[in-house]
PDB file of N, CA and C in Angstrom:
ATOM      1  N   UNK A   1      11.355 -75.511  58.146  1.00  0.00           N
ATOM      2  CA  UNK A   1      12.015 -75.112  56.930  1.00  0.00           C
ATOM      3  C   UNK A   1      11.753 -73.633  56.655  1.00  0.00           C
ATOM      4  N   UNK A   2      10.458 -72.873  57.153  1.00  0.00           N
ATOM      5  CA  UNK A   2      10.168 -71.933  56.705  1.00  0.00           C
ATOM      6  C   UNK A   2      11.279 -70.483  57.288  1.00  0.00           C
ATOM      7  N   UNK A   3      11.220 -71.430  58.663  1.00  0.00           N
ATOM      8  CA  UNK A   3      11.722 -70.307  59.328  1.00  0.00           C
ATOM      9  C   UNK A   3      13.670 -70.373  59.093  1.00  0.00           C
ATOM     10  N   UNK A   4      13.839 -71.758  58.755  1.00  0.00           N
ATOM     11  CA  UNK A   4      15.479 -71.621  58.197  1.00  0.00           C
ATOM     12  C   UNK A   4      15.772 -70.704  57.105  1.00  0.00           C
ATOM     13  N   UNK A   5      14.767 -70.847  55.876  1.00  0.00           N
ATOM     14  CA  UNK A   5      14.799 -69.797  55.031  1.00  0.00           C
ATOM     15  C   UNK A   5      14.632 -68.390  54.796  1.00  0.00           C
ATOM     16  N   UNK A   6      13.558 -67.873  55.798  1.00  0.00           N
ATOM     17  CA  UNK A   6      13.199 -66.268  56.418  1.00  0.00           C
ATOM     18  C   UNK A   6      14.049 -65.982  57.015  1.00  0.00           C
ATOM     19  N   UNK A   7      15.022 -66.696  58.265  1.00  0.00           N
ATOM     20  CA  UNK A   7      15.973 -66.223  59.088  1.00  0.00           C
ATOM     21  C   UNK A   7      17.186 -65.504  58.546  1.00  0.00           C
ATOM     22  N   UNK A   8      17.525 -66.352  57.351  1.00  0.00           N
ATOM     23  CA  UNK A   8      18.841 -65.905  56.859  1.00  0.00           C
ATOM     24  C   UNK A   8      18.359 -64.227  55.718  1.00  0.00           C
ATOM     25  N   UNK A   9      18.250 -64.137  54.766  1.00  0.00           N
ATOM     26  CA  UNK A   9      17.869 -63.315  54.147  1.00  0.00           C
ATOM     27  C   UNK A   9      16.681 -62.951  53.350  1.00  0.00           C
ATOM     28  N   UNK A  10      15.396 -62.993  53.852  1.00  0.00           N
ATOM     29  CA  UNK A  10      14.212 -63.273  54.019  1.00  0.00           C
ATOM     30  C   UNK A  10      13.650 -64.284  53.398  1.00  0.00           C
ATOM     31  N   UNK A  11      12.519 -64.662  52.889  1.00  0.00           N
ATOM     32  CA  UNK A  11      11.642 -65.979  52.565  1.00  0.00           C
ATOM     33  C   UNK A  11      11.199 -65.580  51.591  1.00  0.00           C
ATOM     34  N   UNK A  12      12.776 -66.268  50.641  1.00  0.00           N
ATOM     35  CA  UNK A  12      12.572 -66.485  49.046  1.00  0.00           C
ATOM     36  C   UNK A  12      13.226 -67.685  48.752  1.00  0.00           C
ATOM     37  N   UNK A  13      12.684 -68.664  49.249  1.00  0.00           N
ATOM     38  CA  UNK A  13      12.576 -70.056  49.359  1.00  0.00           C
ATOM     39  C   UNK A  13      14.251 -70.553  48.774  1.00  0.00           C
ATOM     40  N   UNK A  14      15.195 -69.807  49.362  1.00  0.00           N
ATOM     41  CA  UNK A  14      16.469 -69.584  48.383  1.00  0.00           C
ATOM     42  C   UNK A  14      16.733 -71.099  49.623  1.00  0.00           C
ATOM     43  N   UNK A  15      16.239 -71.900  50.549  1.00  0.00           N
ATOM     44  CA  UNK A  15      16.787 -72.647  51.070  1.00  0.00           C
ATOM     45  C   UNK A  15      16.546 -74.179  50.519  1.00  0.00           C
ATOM     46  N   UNK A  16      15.556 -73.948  49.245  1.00  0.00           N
ATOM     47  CA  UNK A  16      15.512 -74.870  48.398  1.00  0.00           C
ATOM     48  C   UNK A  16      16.716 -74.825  47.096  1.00  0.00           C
ATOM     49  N   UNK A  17      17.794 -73.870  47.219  1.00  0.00           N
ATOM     50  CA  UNK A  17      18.013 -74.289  45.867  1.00  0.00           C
ATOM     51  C   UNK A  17      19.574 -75.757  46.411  1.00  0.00           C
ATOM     52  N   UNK A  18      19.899 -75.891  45.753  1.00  0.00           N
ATOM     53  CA  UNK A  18      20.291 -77.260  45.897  1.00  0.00           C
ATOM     54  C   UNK A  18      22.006 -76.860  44.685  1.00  0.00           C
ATOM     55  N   UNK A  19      22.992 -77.061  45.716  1.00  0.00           N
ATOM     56  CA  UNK A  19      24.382 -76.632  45.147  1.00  0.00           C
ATOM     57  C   UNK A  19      25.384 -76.297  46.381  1.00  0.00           C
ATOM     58  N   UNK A  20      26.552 -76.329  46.459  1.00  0.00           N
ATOM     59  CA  UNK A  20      27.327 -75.885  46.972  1.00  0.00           C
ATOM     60  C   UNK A  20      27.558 -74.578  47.335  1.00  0.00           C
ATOM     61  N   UNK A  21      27.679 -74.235  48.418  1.00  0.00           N
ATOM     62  CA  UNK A  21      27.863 -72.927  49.071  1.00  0.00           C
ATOM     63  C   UNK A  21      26.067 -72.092  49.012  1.00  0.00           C
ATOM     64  N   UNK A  22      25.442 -73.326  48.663  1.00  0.00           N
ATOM     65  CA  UNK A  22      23.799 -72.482  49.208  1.00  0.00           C
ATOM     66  C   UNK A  22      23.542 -72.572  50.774  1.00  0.00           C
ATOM     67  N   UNK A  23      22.052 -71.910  50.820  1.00  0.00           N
ATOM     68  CA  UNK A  23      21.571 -72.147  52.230  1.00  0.00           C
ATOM     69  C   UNK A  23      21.354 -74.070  52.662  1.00  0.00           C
ATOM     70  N   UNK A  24      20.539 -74.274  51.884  1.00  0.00           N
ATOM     71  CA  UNK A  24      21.269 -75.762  51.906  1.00  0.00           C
ATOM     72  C   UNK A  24      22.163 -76.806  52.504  1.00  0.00           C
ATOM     73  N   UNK A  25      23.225 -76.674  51.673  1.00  0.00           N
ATOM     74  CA  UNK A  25      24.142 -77.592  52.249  1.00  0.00           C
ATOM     75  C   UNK A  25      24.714 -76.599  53.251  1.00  0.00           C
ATOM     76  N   UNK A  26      24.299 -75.209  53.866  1.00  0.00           N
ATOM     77  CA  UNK A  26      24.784 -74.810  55.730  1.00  0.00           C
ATOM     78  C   UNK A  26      24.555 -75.722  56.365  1.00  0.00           C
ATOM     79  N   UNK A  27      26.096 -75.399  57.750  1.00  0.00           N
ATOM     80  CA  UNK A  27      25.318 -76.876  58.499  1.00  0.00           C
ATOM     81  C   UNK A  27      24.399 -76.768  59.494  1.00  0.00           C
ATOM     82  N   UNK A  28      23.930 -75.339  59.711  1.00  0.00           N
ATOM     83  CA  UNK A  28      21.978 -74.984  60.159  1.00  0.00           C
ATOM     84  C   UNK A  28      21.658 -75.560  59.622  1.00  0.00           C
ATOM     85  N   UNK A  29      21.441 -76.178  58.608  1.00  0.00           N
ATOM     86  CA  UNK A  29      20.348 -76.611  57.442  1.00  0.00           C
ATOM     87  C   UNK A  29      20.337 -78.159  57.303  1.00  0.00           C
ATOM     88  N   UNK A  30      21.326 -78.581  57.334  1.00  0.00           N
ATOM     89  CA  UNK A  30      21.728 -80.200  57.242  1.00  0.00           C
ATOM     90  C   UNK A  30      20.789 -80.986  57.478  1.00  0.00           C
ATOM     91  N   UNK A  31      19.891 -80.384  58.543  1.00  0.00           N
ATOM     92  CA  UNK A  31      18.745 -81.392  59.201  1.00  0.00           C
ATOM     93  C   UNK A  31      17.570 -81.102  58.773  1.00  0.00           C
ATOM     94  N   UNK A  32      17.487 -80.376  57.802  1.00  0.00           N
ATOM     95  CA  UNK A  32      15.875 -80.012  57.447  1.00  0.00           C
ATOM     96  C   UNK A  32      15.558 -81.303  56.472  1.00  0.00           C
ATOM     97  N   UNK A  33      14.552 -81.417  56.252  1.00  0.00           N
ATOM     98  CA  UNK A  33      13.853 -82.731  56.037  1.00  0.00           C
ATOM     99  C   UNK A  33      12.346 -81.851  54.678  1.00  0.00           C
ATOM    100  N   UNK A  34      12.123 -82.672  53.942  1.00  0.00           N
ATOM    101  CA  UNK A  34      10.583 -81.993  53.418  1.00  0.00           C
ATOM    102  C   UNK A  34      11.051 -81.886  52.359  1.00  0.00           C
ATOM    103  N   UNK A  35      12.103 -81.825  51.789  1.00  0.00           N
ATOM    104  CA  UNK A  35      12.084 -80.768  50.345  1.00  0.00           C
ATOM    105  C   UNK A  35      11.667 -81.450  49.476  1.00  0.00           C
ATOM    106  N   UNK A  36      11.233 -83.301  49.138  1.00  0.00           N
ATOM    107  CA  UNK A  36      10.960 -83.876  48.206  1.00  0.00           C
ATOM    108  C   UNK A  36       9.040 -83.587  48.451  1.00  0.00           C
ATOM    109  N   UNK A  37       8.432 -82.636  49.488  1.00  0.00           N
ATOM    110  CA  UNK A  37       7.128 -82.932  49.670  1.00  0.00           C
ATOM    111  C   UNK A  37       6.804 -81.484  48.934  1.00  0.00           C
ATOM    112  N   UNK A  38       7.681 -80.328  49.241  1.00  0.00           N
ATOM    113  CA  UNK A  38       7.494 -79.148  48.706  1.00  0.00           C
ATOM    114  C   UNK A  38       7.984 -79.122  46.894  1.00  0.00           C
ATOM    115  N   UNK A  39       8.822 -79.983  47.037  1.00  0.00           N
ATOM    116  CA  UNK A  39       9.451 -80.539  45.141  1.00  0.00           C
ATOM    117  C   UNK A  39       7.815 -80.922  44.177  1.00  0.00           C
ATOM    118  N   UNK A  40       7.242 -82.118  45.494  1.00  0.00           N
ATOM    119  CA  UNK A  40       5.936 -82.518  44.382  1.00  0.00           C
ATOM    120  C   UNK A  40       4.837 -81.726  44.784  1.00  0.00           C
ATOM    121  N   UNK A  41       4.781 -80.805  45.401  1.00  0.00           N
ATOM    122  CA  UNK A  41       3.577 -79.956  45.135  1.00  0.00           C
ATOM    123  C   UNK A  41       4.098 -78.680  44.084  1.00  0.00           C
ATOM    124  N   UNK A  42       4.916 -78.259  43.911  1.00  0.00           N
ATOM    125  CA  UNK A  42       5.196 -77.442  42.809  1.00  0.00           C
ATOM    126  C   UNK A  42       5.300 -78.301  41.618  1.00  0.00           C
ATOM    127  N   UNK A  43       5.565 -79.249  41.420  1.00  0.00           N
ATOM    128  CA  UNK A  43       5.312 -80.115  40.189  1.00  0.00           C
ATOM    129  C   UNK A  43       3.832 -80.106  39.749  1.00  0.00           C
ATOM    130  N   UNK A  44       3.295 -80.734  40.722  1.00  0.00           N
ATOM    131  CA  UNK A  44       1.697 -80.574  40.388  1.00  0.00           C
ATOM    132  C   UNK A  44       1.207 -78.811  40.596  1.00  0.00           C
ATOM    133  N   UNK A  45       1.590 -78.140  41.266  1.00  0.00           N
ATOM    134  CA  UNK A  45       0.943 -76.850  40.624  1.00  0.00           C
ATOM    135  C   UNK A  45       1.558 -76.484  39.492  1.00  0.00           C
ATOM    136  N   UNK A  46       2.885 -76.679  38.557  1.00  0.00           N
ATOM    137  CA  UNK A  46       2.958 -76.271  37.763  1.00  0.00           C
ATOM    138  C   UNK A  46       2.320 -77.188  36.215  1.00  0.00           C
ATOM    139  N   UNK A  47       1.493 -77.742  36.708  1.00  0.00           N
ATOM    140  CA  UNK A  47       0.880 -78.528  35.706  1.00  0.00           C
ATOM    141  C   UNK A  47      -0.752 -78.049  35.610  1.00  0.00           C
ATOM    142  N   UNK A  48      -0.838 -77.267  36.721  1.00  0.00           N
ATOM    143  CA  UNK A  48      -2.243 -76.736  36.758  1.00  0.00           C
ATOM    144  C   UNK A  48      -2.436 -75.595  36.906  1.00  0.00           C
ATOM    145  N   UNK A  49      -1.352 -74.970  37.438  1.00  0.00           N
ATOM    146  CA  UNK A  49      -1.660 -73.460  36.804  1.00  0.00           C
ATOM    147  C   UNK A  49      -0.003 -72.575  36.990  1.00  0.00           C
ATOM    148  N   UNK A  50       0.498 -73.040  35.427  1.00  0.00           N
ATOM    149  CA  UNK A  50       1.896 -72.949  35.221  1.00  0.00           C
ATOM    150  C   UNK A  50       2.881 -71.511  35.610  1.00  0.00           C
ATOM    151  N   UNK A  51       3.838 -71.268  35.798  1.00  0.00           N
ATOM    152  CA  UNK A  51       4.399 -70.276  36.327  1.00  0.00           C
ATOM    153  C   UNK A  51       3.760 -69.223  37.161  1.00  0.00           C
ATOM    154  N   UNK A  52       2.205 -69.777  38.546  1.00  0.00           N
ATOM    155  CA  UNK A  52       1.806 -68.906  38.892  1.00  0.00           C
ATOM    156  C   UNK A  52       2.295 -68.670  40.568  1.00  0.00           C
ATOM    157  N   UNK A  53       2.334 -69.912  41.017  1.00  0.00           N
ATOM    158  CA  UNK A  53       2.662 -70.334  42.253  1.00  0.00           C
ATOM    159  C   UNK A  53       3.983 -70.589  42.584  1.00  0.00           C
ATOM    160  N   UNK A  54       4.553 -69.623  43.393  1.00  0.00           N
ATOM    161  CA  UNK A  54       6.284 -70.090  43.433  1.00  0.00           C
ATOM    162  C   UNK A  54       6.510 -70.638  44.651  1.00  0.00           C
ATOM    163  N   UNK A  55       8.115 -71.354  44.905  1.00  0.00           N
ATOM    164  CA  UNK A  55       8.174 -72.080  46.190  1.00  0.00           C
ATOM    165  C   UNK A  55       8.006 -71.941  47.242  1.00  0.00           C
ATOM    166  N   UNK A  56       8.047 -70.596  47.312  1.00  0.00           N
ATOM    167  CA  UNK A  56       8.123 -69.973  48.754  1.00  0.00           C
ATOM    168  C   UNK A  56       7.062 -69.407  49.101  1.00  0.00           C
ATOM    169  N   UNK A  57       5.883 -69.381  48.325  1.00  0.00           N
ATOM    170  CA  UNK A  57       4.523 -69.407  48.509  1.00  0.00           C
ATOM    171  C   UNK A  57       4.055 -70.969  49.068  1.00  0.00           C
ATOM    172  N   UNK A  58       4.364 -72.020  48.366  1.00  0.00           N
ATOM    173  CA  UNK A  58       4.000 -73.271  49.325  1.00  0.00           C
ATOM    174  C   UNK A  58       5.140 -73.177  50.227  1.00  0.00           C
ATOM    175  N   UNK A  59       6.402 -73.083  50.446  1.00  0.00           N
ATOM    176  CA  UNK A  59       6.749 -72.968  52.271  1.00  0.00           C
ATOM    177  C   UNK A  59       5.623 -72.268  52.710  1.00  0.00           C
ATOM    178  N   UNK A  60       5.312 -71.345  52.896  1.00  0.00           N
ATOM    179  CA  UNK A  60       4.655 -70.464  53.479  1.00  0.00           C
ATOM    180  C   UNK A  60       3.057 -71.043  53.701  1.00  0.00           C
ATOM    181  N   UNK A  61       2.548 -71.725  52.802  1.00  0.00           N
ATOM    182  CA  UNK A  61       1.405 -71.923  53.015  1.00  0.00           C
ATOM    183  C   UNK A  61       1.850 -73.744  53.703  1.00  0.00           C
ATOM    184  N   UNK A  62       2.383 -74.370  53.418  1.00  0.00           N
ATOM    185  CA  UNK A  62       2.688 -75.680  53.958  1.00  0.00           C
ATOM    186  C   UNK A  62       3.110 -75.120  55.503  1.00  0.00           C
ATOM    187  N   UNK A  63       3.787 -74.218  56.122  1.00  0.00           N
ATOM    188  CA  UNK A  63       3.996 -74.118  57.366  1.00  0.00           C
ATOM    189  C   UNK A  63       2.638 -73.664  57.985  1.00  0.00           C
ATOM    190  N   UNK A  64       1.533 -73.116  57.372  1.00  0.00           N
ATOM    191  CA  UNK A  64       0.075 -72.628  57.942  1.00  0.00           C
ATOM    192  C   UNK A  64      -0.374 -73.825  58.093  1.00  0.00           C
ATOM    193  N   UNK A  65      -0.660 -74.541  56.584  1.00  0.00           N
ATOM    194  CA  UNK A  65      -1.301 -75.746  57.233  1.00  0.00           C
ATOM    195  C   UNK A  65      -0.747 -76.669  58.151  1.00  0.00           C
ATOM    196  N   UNK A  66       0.737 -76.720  58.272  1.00  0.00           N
ATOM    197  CA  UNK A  66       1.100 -77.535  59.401  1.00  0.00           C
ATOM    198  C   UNK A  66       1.178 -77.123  60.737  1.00  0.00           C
ATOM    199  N   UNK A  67       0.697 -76.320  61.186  1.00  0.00           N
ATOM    200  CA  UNK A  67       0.601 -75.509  62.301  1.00  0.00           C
ATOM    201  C   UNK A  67      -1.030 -75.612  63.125  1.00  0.00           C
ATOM    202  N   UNK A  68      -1.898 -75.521  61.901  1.00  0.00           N
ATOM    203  CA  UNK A  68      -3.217 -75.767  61.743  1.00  0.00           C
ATOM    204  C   UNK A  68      -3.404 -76.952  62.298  1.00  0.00           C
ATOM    205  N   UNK A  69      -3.045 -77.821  61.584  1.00  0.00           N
ATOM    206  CA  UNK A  69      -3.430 -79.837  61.787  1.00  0.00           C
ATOM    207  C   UNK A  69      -3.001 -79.884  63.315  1.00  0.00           C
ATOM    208  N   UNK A  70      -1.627 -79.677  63.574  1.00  0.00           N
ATOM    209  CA  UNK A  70      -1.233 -79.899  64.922  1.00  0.00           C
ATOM    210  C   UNK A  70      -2.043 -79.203  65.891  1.00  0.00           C
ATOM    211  N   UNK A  71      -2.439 -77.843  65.686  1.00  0.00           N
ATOM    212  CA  UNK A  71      -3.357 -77.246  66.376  1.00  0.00           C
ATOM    213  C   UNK A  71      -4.626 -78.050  66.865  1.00  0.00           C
ATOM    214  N   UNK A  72      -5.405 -78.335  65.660  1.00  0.00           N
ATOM    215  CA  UNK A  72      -6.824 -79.002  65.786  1.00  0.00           C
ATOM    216  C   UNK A  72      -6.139 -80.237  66.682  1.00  0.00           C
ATOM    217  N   UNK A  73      -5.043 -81.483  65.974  1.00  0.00           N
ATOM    218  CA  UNK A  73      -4.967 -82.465  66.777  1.00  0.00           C
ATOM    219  C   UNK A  73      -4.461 -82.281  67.900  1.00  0.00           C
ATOM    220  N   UNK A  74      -3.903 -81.338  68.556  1.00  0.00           N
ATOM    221  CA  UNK A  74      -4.045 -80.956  69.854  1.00  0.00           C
ATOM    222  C   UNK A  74      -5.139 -80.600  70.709  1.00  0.00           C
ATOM    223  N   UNK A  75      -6.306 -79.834  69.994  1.00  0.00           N
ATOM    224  CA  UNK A  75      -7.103 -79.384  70.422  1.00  0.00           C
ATOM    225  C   UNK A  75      -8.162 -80.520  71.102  1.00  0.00           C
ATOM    226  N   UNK A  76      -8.251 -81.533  69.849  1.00  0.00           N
ATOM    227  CA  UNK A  76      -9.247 -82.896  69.995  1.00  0.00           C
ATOM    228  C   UNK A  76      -8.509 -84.068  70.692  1.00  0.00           C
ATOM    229  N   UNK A  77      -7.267 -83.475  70.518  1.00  0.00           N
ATOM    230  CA  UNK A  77      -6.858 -85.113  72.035  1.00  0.00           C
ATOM    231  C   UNK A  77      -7.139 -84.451  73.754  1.00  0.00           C
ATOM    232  N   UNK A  78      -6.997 -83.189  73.754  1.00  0.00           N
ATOM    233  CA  UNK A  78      -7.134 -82.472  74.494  1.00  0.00           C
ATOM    234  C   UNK A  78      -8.855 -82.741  75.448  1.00  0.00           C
ATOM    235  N   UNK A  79      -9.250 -82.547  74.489  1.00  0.00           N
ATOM    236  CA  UNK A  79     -11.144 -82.320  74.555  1.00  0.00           C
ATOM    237  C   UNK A  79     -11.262 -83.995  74.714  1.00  0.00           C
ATOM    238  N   UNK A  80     -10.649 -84.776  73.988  1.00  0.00           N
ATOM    239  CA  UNK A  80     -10.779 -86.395  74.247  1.00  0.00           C
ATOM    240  C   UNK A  80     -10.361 -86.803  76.190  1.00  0.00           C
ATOM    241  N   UNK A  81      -9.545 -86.168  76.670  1.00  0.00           N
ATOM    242  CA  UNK A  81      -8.560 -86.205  77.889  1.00  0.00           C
ATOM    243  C   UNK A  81      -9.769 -85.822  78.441  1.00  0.00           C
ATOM    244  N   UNK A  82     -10.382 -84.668  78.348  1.00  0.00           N
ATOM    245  CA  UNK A  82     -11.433 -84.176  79.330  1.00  0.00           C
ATOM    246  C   UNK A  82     -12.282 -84.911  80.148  1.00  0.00           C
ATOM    247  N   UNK A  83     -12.938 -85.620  78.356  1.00  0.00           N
ATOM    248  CA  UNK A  83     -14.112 -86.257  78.327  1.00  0.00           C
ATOM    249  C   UNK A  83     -13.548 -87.988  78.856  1.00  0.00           C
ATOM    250  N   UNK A  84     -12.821 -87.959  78.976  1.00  0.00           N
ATOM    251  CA  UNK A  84     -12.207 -89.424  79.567  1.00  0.00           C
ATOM    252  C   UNK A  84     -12.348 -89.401  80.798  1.00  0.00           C
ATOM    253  N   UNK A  85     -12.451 -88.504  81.975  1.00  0.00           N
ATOM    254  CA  UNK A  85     -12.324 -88.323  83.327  1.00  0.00           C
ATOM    255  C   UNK A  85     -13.475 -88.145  83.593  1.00  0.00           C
ATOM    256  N   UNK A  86     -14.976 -87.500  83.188  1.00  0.00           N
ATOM    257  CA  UNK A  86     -15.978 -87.309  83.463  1.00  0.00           C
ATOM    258  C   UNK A  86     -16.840 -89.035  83.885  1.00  0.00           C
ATOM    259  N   UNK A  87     -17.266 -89.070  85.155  1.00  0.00           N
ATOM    260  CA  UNK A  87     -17.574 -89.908  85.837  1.00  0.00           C
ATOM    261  C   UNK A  87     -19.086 -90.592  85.146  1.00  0.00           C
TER     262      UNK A  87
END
């Protein structure tokens, strides 16, 4: 998602807004998936620290941490594979 939204005219989360003739309904876009996960984390940050955190600050930080997790769980099935062959 992050990079559908940076590609077109940089990453101002304009691929969340939701209407006709947005980035959105493009049919690049048709297949992106997430927006109800990035919807409830701005709900809950705006209940905890109100108008500070905008959307395209969690794209941005939701694509780190998802990059991260896959990383590590690559890293430890990896290191698991190793240690499976040792006699």
């Amino acid at each position: 998602m992050l990079f559908h939204d940076c590609f077109v005219e940089g990453c101002d989360a304009s691929v969340m807004i939701e209407g006709s003739g947005t980035e959105r309904t493009d049919p690049a876009n048709l297949s992106l998936g997430g927006f109800n996960v990035i919807d409830a984390a701005k709900r809950l940050l705006e209940v905890v620290c109100p108008a500070t955190v905008s959307c395209s600050d969690i794209l941005v930080l939701a694509a780190r941490d998802a990059v991260t997790l896959v990383s590590i769980m690559y890293t430890n099935s990896c290191q698991y594979a190793r240690n499976s062959f040792k006699p």
